[in-house]
Protein backbone atom coordinates (compact mmCIF):
# COMPACT_ATOMS: atom_id res chain seq x y z
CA UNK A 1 -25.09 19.52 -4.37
CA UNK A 2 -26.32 16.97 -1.74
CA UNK A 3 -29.31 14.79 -2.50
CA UNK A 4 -31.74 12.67 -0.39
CA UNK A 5 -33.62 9.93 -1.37
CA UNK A 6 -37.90 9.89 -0.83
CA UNK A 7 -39.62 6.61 -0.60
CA UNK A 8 -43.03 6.21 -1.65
CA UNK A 9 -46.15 3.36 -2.27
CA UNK A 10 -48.42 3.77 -4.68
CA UNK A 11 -50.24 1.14 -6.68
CA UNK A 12 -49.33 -0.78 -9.78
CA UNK A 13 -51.90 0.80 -11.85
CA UNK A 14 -50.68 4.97 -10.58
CA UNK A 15 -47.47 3.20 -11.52
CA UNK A 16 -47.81 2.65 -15.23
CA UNK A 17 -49.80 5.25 -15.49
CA UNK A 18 -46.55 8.02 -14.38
CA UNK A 19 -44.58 5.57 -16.27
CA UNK A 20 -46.21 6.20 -18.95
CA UNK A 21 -45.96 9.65 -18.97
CA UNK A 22 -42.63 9.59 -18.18
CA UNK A 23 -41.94 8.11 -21.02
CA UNK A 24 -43.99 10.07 -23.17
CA UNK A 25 -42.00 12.86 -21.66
CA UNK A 26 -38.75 11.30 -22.48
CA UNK A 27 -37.79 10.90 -19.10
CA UNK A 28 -36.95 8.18 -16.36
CA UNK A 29 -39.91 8.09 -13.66
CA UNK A 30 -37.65 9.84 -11.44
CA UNK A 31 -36.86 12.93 -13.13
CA UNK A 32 -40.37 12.72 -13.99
CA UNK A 33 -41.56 12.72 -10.50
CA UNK A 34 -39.28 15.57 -9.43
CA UNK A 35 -40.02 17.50 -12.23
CA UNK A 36 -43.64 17.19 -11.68
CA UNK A 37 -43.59 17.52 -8.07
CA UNK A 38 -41.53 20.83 -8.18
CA UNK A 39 -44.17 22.30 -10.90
CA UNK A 40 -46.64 21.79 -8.48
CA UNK A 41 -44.68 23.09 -5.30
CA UNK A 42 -44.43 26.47 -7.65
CA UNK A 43 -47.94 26.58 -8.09
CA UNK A 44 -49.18 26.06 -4.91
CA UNK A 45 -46.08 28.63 -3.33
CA UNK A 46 -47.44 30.94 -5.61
CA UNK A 47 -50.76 30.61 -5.48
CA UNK A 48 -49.88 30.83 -0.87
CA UNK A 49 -48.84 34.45 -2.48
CA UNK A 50 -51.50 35.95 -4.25
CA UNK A 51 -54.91 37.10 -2.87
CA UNK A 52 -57.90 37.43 -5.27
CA UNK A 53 -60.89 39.60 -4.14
CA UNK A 54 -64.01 39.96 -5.96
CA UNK A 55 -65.10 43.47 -6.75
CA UNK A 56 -66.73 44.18 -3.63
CA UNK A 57 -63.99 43.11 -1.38
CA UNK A 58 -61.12 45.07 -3.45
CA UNK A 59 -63.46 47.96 -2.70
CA UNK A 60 -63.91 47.45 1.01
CA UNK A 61 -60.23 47.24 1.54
CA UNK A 62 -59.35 50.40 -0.48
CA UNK A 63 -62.27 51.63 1.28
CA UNK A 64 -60.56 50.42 4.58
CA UNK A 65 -56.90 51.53 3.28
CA UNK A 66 -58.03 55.27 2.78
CA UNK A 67 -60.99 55.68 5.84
CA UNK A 68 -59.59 53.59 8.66
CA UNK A 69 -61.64 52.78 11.94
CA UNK A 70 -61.11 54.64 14.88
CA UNK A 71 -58.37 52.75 17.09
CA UNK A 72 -60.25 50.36 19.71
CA UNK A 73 -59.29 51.25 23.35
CA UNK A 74 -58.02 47.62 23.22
CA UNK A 75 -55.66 48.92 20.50
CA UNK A 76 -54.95 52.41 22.61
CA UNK A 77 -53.84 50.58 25.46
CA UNK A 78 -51.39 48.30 23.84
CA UNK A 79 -50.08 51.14 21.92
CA UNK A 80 -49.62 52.65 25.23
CA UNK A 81 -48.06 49.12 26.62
CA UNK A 82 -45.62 49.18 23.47
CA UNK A 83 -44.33 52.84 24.08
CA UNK A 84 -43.74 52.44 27.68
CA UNK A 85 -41.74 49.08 26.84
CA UNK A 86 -38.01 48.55 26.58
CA UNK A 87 -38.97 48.16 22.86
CA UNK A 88 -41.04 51.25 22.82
CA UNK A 89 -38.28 53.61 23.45
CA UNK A 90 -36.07 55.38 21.60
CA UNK A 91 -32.47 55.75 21.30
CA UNK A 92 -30.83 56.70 18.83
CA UNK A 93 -27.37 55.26 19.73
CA UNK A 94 -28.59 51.79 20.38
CA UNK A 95 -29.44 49.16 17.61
CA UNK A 96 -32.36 45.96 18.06
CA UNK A 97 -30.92 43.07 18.29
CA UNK A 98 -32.53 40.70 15.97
């Protein structure tokens, strides 16, 4: 496993303070660092995931989901764009390249 190295500044007081609690933790302030920047990387990651709606907005989407709009003759022509592309057709015996 290759590692890197990240430099940092903080002041003396932040200092004792993670020192502190890296020692409480029974680790060096490294490990204690990493470890506590990675919990928060999850968290945030996660939290980039999930999407909370309050009651009214959960029903407006469902609402959305099950009646949808008419199409917009903005969205009729580009459908119409997209079908008469290269990517728009079909054939069977050919593949997209990704």
């Amino acid at each position: 496993m290759k590692t890197d190295r990240v430099y940092t500044r903080i002041n003396i007081e932040d200092k004792e303070k993670l020192m502190r609690a890296a020692h409480i933790s029974g680790l060096t302030i490294n490990q204690f660092l990493v470890q506590s920047g990675l919990e928060k990387a999850e968290k945030l990651i996660a939290q980039e995931l999930v999407v909370l709606l309050s009651n009214e907005e959960r029903k407006s989407f469902f609402n959305l989901l099950e009646n949808p709009p008419p199409p917009s003759d903005y969205l009729k022509q580009a459908t119409m764009e997209f079908k008469n592309s290269e990517l728009g057709q079909k054939d069977p015996g050919k593949t997209a390249a990704c």
